[in-house]
PDB file of N, CA and C in Angstrom:
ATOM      1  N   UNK A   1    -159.279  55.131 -36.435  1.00  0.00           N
ATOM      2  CA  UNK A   1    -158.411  55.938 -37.265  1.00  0.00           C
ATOM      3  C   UNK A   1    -158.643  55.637 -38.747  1.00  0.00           C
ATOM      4  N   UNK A   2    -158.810  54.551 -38.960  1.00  0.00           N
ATOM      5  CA  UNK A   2    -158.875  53.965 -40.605  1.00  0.00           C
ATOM      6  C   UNK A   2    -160.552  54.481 -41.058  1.00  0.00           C
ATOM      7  N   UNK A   3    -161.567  55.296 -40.021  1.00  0.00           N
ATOM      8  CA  UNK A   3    -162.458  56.163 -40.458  1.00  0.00           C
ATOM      9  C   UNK A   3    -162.089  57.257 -41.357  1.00  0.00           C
ATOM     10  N   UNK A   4    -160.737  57.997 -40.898  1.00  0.00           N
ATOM     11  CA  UNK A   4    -160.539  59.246 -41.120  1.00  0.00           C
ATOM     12  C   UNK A   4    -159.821  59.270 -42.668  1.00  0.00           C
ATOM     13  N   UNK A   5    -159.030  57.981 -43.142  1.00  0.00           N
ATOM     14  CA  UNK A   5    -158.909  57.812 -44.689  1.00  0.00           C
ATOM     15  C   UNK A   5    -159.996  57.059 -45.027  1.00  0.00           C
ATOM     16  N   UNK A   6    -161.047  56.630 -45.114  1.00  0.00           N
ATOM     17  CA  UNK A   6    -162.034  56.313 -45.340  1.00  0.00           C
ATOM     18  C   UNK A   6    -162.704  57.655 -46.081  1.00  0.00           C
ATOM     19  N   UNK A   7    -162.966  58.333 -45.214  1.00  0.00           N
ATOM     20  CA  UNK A   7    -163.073  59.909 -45.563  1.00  0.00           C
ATOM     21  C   UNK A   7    -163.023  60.611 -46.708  1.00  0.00           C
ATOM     22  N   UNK A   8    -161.314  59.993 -46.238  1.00  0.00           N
ATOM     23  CA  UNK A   8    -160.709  60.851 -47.646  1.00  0.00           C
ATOM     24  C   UNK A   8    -160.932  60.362 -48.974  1.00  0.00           C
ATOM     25  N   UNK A   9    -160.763  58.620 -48.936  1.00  0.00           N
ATOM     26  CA  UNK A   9    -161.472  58.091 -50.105  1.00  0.00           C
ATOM     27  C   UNK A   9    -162.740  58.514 -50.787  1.00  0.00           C
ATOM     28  N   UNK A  10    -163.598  58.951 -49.970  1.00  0.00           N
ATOM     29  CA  UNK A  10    -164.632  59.108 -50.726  1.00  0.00           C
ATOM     30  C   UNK A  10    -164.712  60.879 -50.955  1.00  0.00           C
ATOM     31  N   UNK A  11    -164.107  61.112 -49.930  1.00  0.00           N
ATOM     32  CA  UNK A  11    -163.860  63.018 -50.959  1.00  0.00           C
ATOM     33  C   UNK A  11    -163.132  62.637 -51.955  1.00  0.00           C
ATOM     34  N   UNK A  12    -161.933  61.938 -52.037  1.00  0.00           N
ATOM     35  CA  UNK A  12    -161.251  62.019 -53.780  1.00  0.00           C
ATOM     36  C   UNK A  12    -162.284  61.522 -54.654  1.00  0.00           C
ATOM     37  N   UNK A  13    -163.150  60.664 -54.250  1.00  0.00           N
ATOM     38  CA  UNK A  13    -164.233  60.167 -55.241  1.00  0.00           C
ATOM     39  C   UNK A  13    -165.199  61.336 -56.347  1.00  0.00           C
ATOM     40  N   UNK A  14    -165.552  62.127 -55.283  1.00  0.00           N
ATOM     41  CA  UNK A  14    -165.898  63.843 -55.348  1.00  0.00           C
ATOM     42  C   UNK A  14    -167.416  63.406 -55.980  1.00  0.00           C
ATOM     43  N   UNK A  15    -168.395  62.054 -55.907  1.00  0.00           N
ATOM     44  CA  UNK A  15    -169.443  62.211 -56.792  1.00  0.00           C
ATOM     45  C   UNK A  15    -170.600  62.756 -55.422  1.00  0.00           C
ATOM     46  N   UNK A  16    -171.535  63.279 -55.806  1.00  0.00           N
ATOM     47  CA  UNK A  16    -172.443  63.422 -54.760  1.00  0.00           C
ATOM     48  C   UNK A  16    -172.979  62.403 -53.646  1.00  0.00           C
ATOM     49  N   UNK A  17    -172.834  61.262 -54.394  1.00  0.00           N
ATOM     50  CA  UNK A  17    -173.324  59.732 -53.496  1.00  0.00           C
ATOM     51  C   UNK A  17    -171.920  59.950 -52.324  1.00  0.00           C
ATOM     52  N   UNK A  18    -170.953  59.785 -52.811  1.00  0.00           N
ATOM     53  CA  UNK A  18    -170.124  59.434 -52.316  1.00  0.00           C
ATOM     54  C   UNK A  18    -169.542  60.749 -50.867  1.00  0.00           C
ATOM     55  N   UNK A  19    -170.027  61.805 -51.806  1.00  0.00           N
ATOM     56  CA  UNK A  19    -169.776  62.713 -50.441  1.00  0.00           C
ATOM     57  C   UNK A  19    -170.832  62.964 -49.236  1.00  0.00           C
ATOM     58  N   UNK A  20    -171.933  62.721 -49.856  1.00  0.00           N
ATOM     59  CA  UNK A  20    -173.167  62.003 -48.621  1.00  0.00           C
ATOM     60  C   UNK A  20    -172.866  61.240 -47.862  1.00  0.00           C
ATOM     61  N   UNK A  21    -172.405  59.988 -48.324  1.00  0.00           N
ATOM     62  CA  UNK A  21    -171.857  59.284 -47.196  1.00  0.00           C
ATOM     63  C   UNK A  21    -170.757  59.297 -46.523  1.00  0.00           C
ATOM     64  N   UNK A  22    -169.754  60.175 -46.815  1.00  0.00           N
ATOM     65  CA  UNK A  22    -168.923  60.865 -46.387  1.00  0.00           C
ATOM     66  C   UNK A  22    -169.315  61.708 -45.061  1.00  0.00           C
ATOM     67  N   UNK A  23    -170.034  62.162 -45.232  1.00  0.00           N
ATOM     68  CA  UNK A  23    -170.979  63.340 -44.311  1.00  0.00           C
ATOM     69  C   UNK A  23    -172.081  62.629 -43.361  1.00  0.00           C
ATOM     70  N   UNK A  24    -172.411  61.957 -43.563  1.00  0.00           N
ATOM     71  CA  UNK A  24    -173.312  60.825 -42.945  1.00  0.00           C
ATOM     72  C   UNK A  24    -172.537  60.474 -41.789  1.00  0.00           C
ATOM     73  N   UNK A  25    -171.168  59.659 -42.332  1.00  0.00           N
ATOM     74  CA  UNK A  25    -170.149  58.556 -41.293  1.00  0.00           C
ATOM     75  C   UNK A  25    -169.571  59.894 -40.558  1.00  0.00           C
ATOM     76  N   UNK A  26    -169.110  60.907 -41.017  1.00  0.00           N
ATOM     77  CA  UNK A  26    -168.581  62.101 -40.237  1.00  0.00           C
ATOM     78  C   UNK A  26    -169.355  62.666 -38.919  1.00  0.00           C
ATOM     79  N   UNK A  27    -170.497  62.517 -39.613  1.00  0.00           N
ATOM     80  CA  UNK A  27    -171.104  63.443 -38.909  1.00  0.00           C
ATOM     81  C   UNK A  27    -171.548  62.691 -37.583  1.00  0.00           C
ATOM     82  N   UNK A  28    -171.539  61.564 -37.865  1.00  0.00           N
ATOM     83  CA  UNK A  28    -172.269  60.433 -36.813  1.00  0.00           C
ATOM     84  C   UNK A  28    -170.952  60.547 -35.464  1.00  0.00           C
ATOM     85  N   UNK A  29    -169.606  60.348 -36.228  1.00  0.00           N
ATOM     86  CA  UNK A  29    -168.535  59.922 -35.481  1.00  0.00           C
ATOM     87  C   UNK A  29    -168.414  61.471 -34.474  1.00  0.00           C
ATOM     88  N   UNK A  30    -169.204  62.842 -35.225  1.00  0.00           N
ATOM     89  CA  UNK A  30    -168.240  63.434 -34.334  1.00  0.00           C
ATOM     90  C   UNK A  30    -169.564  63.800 -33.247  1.00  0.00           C
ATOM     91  N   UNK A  31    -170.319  62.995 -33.156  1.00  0.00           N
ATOM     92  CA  UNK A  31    -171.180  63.329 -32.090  1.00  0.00           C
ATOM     93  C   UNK A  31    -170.925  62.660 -30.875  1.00  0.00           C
ATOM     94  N   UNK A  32    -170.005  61.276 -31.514  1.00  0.00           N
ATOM     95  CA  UNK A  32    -169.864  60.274 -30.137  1.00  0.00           C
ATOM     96  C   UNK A  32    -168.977  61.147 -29.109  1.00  0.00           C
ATOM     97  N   UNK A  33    -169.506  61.019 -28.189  1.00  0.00           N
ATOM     98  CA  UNK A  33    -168.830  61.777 -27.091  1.00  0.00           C
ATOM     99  C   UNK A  33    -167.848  61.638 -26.669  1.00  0.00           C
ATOM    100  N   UNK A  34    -166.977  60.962 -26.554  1.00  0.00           N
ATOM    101  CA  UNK A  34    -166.012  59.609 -26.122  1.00  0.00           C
ATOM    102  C   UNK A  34    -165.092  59.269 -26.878  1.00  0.00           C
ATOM    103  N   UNK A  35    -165.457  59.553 -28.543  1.00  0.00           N
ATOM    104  CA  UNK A  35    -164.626  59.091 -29.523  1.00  0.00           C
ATOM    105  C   UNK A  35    -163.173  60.583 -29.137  1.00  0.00           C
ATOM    106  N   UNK A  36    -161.647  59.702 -29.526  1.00  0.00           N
ATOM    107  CA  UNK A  36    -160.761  60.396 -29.489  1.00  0.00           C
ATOM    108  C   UNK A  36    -160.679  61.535 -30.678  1.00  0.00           C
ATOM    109  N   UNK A  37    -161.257  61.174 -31.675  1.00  0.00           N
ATOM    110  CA  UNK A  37    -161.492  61.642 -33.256  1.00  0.00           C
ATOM    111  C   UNK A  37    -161.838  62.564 -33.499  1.00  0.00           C
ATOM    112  N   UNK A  38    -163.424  62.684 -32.377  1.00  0.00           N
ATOM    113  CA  UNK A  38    -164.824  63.378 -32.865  1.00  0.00           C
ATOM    114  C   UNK A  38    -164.129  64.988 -33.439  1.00  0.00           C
ATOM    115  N   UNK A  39    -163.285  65.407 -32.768  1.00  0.00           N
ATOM    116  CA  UNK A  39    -163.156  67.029 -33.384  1.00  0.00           C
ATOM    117  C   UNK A  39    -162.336  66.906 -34.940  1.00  0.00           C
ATOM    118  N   UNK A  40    -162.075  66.089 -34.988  1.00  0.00           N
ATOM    119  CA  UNK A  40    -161.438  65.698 -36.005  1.00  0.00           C
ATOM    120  C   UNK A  40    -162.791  65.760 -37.525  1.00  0.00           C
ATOM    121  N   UNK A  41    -163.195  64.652 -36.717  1.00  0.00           N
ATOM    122  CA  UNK A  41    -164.185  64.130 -37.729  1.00  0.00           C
ATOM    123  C   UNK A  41    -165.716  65.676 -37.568  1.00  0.00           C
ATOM    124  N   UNK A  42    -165.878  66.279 -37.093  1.00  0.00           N
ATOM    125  CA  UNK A  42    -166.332  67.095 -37.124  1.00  0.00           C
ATOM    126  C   UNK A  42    -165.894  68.197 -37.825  1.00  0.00           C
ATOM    127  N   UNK A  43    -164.564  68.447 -37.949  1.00  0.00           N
ATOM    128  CA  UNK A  43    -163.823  69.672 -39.135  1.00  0.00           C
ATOM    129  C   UNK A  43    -164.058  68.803 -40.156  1.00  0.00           C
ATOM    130  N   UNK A  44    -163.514  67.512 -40.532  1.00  0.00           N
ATOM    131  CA  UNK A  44    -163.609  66.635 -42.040  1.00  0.00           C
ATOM    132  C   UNK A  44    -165.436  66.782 -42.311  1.00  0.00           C
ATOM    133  N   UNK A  45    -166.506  66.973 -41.836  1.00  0.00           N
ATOM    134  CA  UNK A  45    -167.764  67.257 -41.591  1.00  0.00           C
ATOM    135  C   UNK A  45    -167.940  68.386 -42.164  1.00  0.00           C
ATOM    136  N   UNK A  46    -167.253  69.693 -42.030  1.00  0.00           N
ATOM    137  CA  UNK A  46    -167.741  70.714 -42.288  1.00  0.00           C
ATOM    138  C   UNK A  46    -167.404  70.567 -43.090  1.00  0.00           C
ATOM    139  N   UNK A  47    -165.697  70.361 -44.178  1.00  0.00           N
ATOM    140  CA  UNK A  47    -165.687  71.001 -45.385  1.00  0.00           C
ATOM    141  C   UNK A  47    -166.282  69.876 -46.233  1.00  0.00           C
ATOM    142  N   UNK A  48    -166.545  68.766 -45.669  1.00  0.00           N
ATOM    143  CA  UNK A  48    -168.100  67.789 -46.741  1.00  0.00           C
ATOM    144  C   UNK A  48    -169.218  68.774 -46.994  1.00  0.00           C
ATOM    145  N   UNK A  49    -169.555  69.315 -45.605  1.00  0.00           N
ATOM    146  CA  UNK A  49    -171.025  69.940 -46.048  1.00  0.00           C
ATOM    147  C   UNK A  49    -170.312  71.201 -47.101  1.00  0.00           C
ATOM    148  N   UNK A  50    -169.411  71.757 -47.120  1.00  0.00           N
ATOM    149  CA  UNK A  50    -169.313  72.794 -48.228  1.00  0.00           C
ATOM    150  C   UNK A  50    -169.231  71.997 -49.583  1.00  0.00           C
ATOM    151  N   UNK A  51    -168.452  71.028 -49.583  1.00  0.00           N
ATOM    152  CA  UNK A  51    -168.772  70.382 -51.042  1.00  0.00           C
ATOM    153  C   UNK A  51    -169.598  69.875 -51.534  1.00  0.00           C
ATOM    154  N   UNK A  52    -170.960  69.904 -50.534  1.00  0.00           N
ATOM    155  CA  UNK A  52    -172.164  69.614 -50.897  1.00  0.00           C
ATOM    156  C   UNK A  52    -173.138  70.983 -50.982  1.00  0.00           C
ATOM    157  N   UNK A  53    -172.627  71.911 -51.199  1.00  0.00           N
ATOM    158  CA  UNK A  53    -173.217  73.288 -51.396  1.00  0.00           C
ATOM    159  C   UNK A  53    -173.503  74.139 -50.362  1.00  0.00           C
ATOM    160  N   UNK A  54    -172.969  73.440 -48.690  1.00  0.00           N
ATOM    161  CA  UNK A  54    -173.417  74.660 -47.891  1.00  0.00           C
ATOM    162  C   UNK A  54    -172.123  75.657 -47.520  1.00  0.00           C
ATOM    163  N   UNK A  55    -171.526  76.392 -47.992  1.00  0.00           N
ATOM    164  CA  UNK A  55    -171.007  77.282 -47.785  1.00  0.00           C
ATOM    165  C   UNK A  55    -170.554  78.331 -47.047  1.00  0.00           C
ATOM    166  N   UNK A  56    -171.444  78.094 -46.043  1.00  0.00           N
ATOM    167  CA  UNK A  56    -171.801  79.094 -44.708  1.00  0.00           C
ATOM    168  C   UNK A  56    -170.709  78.225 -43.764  1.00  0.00           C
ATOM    169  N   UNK A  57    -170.278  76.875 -43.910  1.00  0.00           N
ATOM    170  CA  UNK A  57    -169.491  76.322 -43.379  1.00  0.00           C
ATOM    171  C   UNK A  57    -167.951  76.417 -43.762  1.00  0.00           C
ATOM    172  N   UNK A  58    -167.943  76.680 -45.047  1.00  0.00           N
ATOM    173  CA  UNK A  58    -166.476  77.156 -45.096  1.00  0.00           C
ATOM    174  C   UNK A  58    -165.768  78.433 -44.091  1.00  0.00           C
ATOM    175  N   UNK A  59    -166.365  79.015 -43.700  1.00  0.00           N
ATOM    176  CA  UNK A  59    -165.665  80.164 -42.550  1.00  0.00           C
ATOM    177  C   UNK A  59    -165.473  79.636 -41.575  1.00  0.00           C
ATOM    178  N   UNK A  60    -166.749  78.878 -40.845  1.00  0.00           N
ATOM    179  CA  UNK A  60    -165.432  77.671 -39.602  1.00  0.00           C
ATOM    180  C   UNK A  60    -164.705  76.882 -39.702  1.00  0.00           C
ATOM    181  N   UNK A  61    -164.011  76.773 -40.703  1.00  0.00           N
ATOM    182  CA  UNK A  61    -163.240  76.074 -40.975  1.00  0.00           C
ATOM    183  C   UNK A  61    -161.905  76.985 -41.428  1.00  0.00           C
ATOM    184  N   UNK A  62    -162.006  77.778 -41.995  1.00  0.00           N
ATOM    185  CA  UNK A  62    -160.815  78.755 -42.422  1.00  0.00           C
ATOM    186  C   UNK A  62    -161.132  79.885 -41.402  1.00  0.00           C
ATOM    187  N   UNK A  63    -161.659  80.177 -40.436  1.00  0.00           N
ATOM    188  CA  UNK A  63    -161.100  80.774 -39.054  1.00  0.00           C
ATOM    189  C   UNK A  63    -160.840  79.994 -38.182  1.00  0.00           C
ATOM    190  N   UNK A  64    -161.122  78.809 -37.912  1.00  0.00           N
ATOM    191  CA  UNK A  64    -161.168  77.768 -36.724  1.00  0.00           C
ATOM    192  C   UNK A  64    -159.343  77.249 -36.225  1.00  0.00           C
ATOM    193  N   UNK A  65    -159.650  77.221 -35.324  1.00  0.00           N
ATOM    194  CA  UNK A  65    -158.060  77.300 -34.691  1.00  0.00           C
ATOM    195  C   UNK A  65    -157.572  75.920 -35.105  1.00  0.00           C
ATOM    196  N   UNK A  66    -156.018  75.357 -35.131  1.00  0.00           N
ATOM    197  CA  UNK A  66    -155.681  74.218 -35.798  1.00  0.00           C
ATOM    198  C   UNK A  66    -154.533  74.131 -34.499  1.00  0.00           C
ATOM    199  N   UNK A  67    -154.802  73.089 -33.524  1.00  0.00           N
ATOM    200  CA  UNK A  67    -153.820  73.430 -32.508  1.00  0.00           C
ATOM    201  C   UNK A  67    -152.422  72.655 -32.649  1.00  0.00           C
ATOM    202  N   UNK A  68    -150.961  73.092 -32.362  1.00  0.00           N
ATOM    203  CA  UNK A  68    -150.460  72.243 -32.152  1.00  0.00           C
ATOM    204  C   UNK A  68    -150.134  71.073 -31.948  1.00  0.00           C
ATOM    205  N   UNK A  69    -149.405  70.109 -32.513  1.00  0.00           N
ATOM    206  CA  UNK A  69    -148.914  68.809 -32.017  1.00  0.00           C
ATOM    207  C   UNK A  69    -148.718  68.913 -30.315  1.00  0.00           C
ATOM    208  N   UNK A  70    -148.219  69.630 -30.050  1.00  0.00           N
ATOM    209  CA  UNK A  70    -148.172  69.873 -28.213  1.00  0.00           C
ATOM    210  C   UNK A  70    -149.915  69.668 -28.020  1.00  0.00           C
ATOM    211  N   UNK A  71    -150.136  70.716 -28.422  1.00  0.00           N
ATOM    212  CA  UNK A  71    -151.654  71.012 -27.574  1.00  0.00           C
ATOM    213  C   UNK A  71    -152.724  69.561 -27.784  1.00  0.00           C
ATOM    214  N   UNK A  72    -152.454  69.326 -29.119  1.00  0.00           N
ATOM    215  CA  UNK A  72    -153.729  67.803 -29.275  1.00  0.00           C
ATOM    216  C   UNK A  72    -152.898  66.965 -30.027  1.00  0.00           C
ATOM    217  N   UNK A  73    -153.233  65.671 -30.614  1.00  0.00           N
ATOM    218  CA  UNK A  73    -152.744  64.974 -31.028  1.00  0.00           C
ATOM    219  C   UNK A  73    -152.468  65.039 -32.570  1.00  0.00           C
ATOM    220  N   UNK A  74    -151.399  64.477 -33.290  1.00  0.00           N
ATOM    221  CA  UNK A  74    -151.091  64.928 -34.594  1.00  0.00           C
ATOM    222  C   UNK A  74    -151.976  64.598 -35.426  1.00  0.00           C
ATOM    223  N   UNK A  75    -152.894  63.667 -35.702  1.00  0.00           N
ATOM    224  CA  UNK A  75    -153.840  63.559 -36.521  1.00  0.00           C
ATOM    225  C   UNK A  75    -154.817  64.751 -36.816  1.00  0.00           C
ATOM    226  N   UNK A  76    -154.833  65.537 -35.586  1.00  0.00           N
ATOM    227  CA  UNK A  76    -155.901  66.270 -35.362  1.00  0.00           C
ATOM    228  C   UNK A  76    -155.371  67.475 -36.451  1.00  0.00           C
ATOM    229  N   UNK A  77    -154.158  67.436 -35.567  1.00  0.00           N
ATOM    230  CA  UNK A  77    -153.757  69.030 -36.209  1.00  0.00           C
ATOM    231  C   UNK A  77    -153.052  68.490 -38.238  1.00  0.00           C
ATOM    232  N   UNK A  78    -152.759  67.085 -38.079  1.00  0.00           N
ATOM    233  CA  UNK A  78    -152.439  67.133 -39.898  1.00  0.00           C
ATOM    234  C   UNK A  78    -154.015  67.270 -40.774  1.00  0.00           C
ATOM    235  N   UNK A  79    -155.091  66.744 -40.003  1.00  0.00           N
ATOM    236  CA  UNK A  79    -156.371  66.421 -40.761  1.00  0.00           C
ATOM    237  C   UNK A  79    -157.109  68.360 -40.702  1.00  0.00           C
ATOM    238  N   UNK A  80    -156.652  68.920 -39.665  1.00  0.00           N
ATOM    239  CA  UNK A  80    -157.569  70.455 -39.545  1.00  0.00           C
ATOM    240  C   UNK A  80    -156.606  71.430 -40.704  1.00  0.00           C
ATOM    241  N   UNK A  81    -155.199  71.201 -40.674  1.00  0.00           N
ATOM    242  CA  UNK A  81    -154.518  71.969 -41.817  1.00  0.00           C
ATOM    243  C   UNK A  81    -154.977  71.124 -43.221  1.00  0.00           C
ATOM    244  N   UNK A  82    -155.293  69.753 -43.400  1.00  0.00           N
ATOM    245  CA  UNK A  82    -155.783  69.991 -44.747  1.00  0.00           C
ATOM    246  C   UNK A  82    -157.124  69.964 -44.716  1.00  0.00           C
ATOM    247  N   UNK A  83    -157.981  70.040 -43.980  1.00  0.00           N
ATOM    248  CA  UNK A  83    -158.932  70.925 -44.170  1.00  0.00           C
ATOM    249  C   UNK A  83    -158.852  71.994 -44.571  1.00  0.00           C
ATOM    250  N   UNK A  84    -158.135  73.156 -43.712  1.00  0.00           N
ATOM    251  CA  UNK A  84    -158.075  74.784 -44.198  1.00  0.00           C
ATOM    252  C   UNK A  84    -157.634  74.686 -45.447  1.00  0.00           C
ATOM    253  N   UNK A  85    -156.536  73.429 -46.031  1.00  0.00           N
ATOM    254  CA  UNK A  85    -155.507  74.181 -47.167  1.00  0.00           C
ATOM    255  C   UNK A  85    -156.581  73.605 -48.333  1.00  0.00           C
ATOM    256  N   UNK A  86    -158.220  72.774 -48.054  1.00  0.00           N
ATOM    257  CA  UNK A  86    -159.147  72.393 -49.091  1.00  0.00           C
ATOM    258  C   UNK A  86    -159.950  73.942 -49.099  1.00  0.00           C
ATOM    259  N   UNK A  87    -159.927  74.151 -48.192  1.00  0.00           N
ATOM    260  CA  UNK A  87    -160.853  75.568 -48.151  1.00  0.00           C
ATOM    261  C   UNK A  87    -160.150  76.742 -48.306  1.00  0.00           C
ATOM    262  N   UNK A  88    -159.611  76.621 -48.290  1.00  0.00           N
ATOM    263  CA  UNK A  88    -158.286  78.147 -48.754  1.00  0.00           C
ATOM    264  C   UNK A  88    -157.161  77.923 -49.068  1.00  0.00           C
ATOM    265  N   UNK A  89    -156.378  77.727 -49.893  1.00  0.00           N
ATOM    266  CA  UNK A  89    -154.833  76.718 -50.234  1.00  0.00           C
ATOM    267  C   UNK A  89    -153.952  78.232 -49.617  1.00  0.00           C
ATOM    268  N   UNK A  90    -154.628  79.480 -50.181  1.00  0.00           N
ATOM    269  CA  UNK A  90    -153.391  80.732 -50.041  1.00  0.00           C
ATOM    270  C   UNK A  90    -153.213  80.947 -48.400  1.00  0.00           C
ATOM    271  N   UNK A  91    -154.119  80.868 -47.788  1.00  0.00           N
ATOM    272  CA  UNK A  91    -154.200  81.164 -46.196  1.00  0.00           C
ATOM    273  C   UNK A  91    -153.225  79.983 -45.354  1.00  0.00           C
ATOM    274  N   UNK A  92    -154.105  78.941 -46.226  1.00  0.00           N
ATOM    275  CA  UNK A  92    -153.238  77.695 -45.429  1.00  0.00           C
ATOM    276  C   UNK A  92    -151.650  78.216 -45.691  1.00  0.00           C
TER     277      UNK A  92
END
């Protein structure tokens, strides 16, 4: 869990080094199969790669479903709404 503000530390950082490795540790975590996180850390993944210029990733992320506290666990669903509300504040 202390990955997922880790994260965030280095997005508030906002320098290019720092969001590389941001995207690096993300991207690694959301491949583990097993990890409770990975979808987590896979949305915090995409809107890295948009702040690193790929853009084509901001739409899965501001269409991508944000499920309930019922449906998944609350981290999931507090970390996927501020995702959307980094990628769209009016939608969020």
């Amino acid at each position: 869990m202390g990955g997922l503000f880790f994260i965030l530390a280095l997005l508030k950082d906002g320098s290019v080094q720092r969001l590389k490795e941001a995207e690096e540790y993300s991207s690694l975590m959301s491949r583990q199969g097993d990890h409770w996180l990975r979808f987590t850390y896979g949305r915090l993944n995409m809107v890295l790669q948009v702040h690193l210029g790929d853009i084509t990733q901001k739409e899965f992320v501001v269409r991508g479903h944000i499920s309930s506290v019922e449906e998944e666990n609350s981290l999931q669903t507090l970390f996927c709404s501020l995702c959307l509300y980094w990628m769209d504040a009016e939608s969020a």
